[in-house]
PDB file of N, CA and C in Angstrom:
ATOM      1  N   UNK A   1      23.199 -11.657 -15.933  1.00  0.00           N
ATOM      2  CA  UNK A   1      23.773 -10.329 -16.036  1.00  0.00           C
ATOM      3  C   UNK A   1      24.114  -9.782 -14.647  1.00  0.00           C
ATOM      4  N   UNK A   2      23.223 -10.046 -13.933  1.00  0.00           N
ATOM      5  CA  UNK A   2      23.580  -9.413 -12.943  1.00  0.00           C
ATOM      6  C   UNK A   2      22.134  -9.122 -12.032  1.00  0.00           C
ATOM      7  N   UNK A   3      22.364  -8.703 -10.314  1.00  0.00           N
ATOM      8  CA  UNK A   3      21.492  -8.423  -9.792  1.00  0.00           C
ATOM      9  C   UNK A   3      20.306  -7.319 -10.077  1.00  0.00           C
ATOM     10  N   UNK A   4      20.557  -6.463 -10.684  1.00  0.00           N
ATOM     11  CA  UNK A   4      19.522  -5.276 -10.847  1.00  0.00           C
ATOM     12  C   UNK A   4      19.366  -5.829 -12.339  1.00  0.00           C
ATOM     13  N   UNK A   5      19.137  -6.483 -13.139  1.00  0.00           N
ATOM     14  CA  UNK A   5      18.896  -7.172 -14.231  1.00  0.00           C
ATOM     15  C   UNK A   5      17.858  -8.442 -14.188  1.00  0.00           C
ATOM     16  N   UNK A   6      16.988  -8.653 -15.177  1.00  0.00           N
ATOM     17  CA  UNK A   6      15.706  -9.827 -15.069  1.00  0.00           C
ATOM     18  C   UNK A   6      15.542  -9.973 -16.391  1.00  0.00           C
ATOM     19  N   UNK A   7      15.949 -10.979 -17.514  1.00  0.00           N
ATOM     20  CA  UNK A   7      14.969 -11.433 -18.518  1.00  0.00           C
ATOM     21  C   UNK A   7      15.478  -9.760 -19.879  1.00  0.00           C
ATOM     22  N   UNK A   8      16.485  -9.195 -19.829  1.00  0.00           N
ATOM     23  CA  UNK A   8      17.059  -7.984 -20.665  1.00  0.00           C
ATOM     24  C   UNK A   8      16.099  -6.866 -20.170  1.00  0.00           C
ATOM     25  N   UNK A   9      15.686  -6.931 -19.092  1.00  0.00           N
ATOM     26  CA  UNK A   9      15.257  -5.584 -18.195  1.00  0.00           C
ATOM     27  C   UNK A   9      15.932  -4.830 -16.864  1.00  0.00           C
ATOM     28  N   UNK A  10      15.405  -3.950 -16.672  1.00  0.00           N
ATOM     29  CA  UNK A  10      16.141  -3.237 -15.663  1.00  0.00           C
ATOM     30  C   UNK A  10      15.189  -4.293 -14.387  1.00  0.00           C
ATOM     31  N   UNK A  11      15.827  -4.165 -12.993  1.00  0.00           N
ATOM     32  CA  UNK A  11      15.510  -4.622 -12.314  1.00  0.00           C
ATOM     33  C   UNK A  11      16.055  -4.370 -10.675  1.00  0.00           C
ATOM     34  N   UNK A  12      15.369  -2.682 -10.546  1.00  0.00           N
ATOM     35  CA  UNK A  12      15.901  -2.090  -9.476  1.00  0.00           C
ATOM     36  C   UNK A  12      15.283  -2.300  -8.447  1.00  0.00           C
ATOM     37  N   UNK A  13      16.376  -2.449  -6.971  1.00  0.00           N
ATOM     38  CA  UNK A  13      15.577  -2.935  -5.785  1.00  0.00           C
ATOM     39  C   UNK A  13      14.224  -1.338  -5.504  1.00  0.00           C
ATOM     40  N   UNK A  14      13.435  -2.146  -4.918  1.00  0.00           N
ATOM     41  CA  UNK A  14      12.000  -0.968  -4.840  1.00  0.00           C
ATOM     42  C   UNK A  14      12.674   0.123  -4.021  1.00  0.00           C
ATOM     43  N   UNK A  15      13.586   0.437  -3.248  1.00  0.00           N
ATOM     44  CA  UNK A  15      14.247   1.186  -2.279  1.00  0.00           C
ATOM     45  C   UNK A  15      14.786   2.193  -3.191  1.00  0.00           C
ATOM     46  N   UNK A  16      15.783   1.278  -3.647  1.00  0.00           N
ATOM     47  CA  UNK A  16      16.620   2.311  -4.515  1.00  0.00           C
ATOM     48  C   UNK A  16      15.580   3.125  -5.604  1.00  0.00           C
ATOM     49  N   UNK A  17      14.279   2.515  -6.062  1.00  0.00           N
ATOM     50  CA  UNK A  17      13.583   3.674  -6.561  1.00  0.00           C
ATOM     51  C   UNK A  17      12.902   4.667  -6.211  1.00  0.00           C
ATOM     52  N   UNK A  18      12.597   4.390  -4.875  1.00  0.00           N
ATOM     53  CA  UNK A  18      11.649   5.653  -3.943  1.00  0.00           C
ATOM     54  C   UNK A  18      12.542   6.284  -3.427  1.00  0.00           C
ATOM     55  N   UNK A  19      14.012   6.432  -3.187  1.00  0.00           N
ATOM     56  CA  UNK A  19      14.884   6.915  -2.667  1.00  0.00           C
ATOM     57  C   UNK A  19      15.623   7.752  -4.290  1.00  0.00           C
ATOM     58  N   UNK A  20      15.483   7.459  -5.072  1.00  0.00           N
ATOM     59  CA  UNK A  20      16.248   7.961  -5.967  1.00  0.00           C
ATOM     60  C   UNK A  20      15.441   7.853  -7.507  1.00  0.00           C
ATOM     61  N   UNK A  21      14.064   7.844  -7.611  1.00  0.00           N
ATOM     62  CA  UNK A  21      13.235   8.377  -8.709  1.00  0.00           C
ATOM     63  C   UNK A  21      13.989   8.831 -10.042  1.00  0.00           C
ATOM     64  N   UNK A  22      14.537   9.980  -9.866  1.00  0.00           N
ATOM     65  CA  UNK A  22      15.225  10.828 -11.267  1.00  0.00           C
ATOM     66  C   UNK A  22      16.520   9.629 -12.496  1.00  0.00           C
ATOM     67  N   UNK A  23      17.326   9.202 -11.087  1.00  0.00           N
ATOM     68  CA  UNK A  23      18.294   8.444 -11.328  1.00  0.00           C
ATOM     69  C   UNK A  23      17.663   6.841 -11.967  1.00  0.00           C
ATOM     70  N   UNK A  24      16.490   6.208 -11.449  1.00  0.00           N
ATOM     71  CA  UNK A  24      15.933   5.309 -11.531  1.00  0.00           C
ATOM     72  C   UNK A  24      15.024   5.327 -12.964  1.00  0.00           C
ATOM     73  N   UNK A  25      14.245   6.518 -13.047  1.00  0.00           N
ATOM     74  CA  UNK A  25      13.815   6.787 -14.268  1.00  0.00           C
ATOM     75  C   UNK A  25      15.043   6.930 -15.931  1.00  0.00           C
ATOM     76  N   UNK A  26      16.147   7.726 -15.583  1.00  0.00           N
ATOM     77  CA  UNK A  26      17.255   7.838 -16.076  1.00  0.00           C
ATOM     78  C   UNK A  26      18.019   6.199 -16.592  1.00  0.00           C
ATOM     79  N   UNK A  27      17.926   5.085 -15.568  1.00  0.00           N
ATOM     80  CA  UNK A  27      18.957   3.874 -15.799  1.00  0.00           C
ATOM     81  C   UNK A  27      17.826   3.211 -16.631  1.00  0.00           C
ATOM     82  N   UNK A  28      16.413   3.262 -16.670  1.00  0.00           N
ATOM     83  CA  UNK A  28      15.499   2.418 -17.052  1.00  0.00           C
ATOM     84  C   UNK A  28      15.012   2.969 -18.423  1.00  0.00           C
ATOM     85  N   UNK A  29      15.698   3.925 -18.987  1.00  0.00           N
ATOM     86  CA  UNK A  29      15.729   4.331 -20.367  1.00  0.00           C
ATOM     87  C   UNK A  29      17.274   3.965 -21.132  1.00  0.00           C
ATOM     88  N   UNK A  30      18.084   3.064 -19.995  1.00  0.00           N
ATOM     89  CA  UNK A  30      18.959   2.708 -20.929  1.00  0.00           C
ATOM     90  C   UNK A  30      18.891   1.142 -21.308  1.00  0.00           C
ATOM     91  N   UNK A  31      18.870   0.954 -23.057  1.00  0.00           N
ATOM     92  CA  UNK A  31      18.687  -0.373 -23.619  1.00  0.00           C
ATOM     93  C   UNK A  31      20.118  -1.152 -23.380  1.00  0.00           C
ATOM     94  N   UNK A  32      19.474  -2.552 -22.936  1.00  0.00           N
ATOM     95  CA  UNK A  32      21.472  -2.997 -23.207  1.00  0.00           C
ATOM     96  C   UNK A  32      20.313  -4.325 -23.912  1.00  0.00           C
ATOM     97  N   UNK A  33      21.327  -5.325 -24.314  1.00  0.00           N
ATOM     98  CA  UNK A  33      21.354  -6.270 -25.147  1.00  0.00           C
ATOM     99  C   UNK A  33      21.734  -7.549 -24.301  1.00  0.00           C
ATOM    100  N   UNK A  34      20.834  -8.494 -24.369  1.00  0.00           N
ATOM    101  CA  UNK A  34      21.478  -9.973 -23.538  1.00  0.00           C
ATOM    102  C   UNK A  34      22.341 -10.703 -24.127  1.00  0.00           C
ATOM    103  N   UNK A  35      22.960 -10.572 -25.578  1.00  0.00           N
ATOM    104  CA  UNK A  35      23.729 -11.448 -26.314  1.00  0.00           C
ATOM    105  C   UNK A  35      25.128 -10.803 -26.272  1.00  0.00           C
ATOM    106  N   UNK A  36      26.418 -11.415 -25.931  1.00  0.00           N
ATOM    107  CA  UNK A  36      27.543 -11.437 -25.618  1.00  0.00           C
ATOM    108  C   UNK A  36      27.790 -10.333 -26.812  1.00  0.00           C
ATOM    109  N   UNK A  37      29.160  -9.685 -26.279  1.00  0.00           N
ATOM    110  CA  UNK A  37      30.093  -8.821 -26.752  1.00  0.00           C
ATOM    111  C   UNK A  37      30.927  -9.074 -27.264  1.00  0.00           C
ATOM    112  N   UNK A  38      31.506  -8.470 -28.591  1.00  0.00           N
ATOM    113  CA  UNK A  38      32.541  -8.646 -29.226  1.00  0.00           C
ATOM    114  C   UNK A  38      33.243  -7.204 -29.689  1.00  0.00           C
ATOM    115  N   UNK A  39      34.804  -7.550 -29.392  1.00  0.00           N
ATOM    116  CA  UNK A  39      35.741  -6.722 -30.289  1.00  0.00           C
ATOM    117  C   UNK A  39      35.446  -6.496 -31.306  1.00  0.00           C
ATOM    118  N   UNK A  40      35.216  -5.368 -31.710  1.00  0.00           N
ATOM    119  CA  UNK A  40      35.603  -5.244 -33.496  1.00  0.00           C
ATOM    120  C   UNK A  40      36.256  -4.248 -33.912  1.00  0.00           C
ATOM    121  N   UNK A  41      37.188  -4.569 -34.877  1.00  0.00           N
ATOM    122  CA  UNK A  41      38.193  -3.363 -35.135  1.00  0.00           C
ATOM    123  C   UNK A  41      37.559  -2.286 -36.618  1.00  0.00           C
ATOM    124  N   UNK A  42      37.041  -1.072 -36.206  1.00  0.00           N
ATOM    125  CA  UNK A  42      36.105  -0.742 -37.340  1.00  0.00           C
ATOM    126  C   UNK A  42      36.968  -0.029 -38.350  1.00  0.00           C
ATOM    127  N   UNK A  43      38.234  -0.254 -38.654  1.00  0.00           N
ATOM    128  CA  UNK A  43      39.056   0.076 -39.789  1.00  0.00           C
ATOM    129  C   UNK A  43      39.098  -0.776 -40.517  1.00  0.00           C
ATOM    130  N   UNK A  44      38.677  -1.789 -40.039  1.00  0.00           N
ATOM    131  CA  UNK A  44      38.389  -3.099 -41.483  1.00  0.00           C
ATOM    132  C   UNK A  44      37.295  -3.939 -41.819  1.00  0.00           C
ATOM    133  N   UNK A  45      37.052  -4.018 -42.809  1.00  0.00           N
ATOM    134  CA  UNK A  45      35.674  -4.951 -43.498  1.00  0.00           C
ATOM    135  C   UNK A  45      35.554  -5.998 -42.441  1.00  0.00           C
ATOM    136  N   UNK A  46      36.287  -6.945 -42.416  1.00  0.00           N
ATOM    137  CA  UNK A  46      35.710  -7.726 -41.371  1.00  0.00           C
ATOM    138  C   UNK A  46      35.830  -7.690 -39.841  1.00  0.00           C
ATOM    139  N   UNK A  47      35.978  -6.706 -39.752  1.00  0.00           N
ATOM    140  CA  UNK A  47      36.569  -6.304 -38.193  1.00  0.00           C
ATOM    141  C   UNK A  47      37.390  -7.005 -37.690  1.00  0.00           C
ATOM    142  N   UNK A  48      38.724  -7.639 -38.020  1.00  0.00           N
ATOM    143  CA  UNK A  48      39.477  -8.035 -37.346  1.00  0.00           C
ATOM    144  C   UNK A  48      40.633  -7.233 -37.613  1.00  0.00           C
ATOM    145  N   UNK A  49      41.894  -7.134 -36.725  1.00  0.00           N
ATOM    146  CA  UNK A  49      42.518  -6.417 -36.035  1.00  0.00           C
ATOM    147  C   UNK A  49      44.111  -6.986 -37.429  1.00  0.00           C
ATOM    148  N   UNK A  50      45.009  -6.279 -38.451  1.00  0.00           N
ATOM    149  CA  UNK A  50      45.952  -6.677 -38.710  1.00  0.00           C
ATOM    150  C   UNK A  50      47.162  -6.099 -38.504  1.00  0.00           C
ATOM    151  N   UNK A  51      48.410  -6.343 -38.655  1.00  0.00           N
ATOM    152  CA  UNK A  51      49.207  -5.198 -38.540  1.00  0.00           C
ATOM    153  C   UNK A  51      49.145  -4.300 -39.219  1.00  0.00           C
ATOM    154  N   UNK A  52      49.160  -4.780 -40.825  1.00  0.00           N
ATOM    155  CA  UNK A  52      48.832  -4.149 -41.766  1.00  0.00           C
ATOM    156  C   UNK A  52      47.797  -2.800 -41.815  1.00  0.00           C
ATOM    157  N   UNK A  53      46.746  -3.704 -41.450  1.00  0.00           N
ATOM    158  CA  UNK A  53      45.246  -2.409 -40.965  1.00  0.00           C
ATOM    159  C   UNK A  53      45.897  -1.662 -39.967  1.00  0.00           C
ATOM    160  N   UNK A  54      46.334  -2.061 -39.297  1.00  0.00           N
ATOM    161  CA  UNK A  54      46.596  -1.031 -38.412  1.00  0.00           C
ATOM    162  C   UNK A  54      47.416   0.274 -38.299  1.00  0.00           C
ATOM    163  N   UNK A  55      48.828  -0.475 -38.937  1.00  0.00           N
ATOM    164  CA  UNK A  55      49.802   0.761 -39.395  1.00  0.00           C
ATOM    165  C   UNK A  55      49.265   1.683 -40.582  1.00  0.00           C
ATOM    166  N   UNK A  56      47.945   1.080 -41.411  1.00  0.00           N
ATOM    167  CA  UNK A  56      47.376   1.994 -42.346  1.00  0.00           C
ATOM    168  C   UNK A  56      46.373   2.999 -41.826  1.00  0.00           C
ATOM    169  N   UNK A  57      45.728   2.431 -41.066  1.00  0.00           N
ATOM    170  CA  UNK A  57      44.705   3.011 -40.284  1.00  0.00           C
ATOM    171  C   UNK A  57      45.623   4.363 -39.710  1.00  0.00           C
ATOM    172  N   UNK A  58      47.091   4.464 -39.325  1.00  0.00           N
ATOM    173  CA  UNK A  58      47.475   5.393 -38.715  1.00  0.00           C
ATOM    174  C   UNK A  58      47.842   6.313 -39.615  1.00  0.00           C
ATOM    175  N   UNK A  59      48.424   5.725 -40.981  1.00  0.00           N
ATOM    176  CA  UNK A  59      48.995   6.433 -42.042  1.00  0.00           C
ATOM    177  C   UNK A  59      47.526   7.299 -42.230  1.00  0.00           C
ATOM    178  N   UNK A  60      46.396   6.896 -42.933  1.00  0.00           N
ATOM    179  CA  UNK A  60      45.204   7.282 -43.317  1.00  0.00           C
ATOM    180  C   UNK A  60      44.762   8.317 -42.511  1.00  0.00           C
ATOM    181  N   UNK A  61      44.785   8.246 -40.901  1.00  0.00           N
ATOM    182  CA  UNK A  61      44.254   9.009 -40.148  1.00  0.00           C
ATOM    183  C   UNK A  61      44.960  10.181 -40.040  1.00  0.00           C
ATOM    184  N   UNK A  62      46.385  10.183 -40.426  1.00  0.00           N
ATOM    185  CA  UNK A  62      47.116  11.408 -40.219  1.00  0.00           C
ATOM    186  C   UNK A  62      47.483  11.541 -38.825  1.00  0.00           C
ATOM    187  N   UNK A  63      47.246  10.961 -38.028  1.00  0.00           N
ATOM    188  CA  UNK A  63      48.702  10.327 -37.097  1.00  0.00           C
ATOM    189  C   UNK A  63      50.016  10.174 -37.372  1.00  0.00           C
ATOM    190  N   UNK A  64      50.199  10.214 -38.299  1.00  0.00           N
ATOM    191  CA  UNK A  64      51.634  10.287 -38.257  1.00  0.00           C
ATOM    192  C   UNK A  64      52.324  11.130 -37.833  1.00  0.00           C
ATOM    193  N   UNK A  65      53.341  11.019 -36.706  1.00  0.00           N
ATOM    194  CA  UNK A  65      54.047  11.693 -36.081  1.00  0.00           C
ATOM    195  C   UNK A  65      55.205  12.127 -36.014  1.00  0.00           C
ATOM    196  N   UNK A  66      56.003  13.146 -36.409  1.00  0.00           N
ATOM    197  CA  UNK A  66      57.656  13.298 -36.196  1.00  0.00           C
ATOM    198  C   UNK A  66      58.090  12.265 -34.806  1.00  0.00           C
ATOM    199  N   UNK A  67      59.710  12.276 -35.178  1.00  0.00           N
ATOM    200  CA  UNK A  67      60.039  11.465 -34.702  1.00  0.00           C
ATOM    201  C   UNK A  67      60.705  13.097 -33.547  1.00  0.00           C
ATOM    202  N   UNK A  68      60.697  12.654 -32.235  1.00  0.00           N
ATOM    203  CA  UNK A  68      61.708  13.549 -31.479  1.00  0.00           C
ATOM    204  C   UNK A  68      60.735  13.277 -30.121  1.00  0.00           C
ATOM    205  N   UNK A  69      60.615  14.520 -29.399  1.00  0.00           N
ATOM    206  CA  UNK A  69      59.984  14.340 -28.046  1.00  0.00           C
ATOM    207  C   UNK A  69      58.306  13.149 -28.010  1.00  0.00           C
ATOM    208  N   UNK A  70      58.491  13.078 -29.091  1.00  0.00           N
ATOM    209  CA  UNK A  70      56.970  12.357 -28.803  1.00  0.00           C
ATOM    210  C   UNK A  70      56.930  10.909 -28.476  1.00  0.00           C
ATOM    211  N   UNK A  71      58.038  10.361 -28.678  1.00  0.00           N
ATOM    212  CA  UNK A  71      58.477   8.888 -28.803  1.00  0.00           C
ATOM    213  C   UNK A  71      59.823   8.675 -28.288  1.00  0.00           C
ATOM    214  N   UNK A  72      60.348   9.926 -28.234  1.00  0.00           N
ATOM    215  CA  UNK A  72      62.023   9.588 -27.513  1.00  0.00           C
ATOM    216  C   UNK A  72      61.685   9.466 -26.165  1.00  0.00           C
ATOM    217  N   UNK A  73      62.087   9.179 -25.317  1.00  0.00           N
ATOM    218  CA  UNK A  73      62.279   8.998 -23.515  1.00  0.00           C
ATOM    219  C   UNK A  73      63.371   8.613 -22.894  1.00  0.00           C
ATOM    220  N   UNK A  74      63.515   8.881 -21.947  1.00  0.00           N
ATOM    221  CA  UNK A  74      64.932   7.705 -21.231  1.00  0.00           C
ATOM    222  C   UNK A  74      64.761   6.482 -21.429  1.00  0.00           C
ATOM    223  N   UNK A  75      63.332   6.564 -20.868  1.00  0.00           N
ATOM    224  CA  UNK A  75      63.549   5.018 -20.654  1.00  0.00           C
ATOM    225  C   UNK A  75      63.406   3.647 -22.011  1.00  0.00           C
ATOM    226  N   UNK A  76      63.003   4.228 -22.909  1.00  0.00           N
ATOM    227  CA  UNK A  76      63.267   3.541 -24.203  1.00  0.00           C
ATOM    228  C   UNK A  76      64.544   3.109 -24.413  1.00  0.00           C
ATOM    229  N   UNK A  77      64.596   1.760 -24.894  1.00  0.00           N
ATOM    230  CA  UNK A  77      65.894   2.207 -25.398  1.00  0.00           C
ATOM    231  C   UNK A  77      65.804   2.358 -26.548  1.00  0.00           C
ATOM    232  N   UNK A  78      67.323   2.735 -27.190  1.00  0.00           N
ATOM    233  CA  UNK A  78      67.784   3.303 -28.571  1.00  0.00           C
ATOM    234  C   UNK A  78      67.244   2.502 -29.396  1.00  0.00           C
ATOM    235  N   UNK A  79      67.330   0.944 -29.413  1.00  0.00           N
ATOM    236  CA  UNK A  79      67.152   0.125 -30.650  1.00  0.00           C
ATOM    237  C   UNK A  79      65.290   0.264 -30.855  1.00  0.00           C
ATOM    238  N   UNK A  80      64.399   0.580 -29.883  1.00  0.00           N
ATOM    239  CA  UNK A  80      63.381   0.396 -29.939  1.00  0.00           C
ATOM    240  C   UNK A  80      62.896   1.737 -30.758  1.00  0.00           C
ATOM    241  N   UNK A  81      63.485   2.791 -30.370  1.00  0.00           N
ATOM    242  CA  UNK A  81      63.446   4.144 -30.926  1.00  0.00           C
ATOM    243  C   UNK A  81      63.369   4.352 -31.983  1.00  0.00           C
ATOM    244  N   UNK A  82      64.696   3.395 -32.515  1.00  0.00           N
ATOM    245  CA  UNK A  82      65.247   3.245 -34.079  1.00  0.00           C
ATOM    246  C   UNK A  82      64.025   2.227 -34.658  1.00  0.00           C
ATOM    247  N   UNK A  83      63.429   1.773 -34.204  1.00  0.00           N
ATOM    248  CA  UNK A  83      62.401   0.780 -35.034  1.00  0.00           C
ATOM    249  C   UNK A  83      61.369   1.370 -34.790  1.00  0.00           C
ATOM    250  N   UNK A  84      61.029   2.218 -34.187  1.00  0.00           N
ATOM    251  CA  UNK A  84      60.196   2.489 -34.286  1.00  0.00           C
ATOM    252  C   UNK A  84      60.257   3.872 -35.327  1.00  0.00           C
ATOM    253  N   UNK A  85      61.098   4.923 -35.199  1.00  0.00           N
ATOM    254  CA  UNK A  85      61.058   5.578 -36.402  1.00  0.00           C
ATOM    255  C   UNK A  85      61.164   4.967 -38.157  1.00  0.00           C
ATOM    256  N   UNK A  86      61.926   3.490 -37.698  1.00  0.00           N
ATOM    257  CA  UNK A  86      61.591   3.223 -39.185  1.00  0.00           C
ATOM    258  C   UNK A  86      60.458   2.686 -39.458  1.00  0.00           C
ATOM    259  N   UNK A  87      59.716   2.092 -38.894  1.00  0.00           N
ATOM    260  CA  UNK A  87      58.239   1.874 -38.752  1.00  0.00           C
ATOM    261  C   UNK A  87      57.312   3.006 -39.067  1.00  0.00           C
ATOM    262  N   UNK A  88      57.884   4.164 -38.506  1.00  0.00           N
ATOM    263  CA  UNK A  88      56.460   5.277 -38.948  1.00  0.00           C
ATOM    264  C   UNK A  88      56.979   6.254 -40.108  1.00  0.00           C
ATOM    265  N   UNK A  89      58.230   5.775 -40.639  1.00  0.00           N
ATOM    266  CA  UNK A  89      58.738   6.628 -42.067  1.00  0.00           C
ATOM    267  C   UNK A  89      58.779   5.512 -43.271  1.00  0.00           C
ATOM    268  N   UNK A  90      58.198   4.085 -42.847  1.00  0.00           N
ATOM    269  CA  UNK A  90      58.214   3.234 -43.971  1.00  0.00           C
ATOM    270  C   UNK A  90      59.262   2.630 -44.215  1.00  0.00           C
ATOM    271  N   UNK A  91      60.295   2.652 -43.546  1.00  0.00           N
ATOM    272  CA  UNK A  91      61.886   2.435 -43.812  1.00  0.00           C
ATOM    273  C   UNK A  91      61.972   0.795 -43.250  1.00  0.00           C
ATOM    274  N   UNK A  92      61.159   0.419 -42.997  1.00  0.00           N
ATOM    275  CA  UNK A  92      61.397  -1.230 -42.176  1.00  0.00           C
ATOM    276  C   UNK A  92      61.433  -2.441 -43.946  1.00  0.00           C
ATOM    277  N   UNK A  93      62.549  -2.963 -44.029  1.00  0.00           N
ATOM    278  CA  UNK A  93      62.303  -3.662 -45.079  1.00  0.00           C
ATOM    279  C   UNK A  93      61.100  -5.083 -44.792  1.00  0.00           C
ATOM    280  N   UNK A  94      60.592  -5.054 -45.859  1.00  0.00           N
ATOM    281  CA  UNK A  94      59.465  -6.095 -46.117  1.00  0.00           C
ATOM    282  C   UNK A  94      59.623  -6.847 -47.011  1.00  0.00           C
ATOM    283  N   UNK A  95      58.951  -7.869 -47.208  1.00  0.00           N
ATOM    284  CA  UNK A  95      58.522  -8.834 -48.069  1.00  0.00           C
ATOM    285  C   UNK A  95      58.861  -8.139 -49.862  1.00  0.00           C
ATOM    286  N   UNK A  96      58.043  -7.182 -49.528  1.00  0.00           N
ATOM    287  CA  UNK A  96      57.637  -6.387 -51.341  1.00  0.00           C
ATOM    288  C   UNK A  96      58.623  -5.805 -51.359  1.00  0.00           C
ATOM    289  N   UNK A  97      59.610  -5.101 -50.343  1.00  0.00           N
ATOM    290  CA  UNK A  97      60.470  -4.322 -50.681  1.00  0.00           C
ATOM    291  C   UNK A  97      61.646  -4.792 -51.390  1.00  0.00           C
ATOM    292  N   UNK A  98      62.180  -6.267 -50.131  1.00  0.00           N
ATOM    293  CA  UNK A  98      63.041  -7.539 -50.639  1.00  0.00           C
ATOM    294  C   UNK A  98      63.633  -7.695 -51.954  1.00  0.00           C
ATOM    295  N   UNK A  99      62.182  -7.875 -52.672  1.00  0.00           N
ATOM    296  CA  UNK A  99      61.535  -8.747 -54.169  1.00  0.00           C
ATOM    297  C   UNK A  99      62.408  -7.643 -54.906  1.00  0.00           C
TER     298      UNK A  99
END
């Protein structure tokens, strides 16, 4: 983990604790975990990340946004603009729509 770390404990040089007590007492009440980190996307059962989940996750949350200053810019261009408003009004044809 690292130098001020030993065995999933804190492990501060003796200096830095007689010099700084409050702060030292403070880092040695925080728990961390020795087993690796993972992404997880918590809008879905298995936590992985879809487009699908995702553009729902925005619908659901009420994010949804008018289209005008919030997404227009110079530096966009037009075609990206345009896909992207049909993207957040549902207008992008799909698979189901196709059928």
């Amino acid at each position: 983990m690292g130098d001020v770390t030993l065995d999933a404990r804190w492990s501060l040089p003796s200096t830095f604790q007689q010099l700084y007590p409050d702060i030292a007492s403070e880092i040695d009440r925080v728990l961390f975990s020795i087993e690796s980190d993972v992404m997880v996307w918590t809008c879905s059962l298995d936590g992985k990340v879809t487009c699908a989940g995702a553009c729902a996750s925005l619908i659901h949350a009420g994010n949804l946004i008018s289209c005008g200053k919030q997404i227009r810019a110079a530096f966009i261009p037009p075609s990206r603009y345009i896909l992207t408003w049909k993207l957040l009004h549902d207008k992008l044809p799909t698979d189901q729509a196709l059928k």
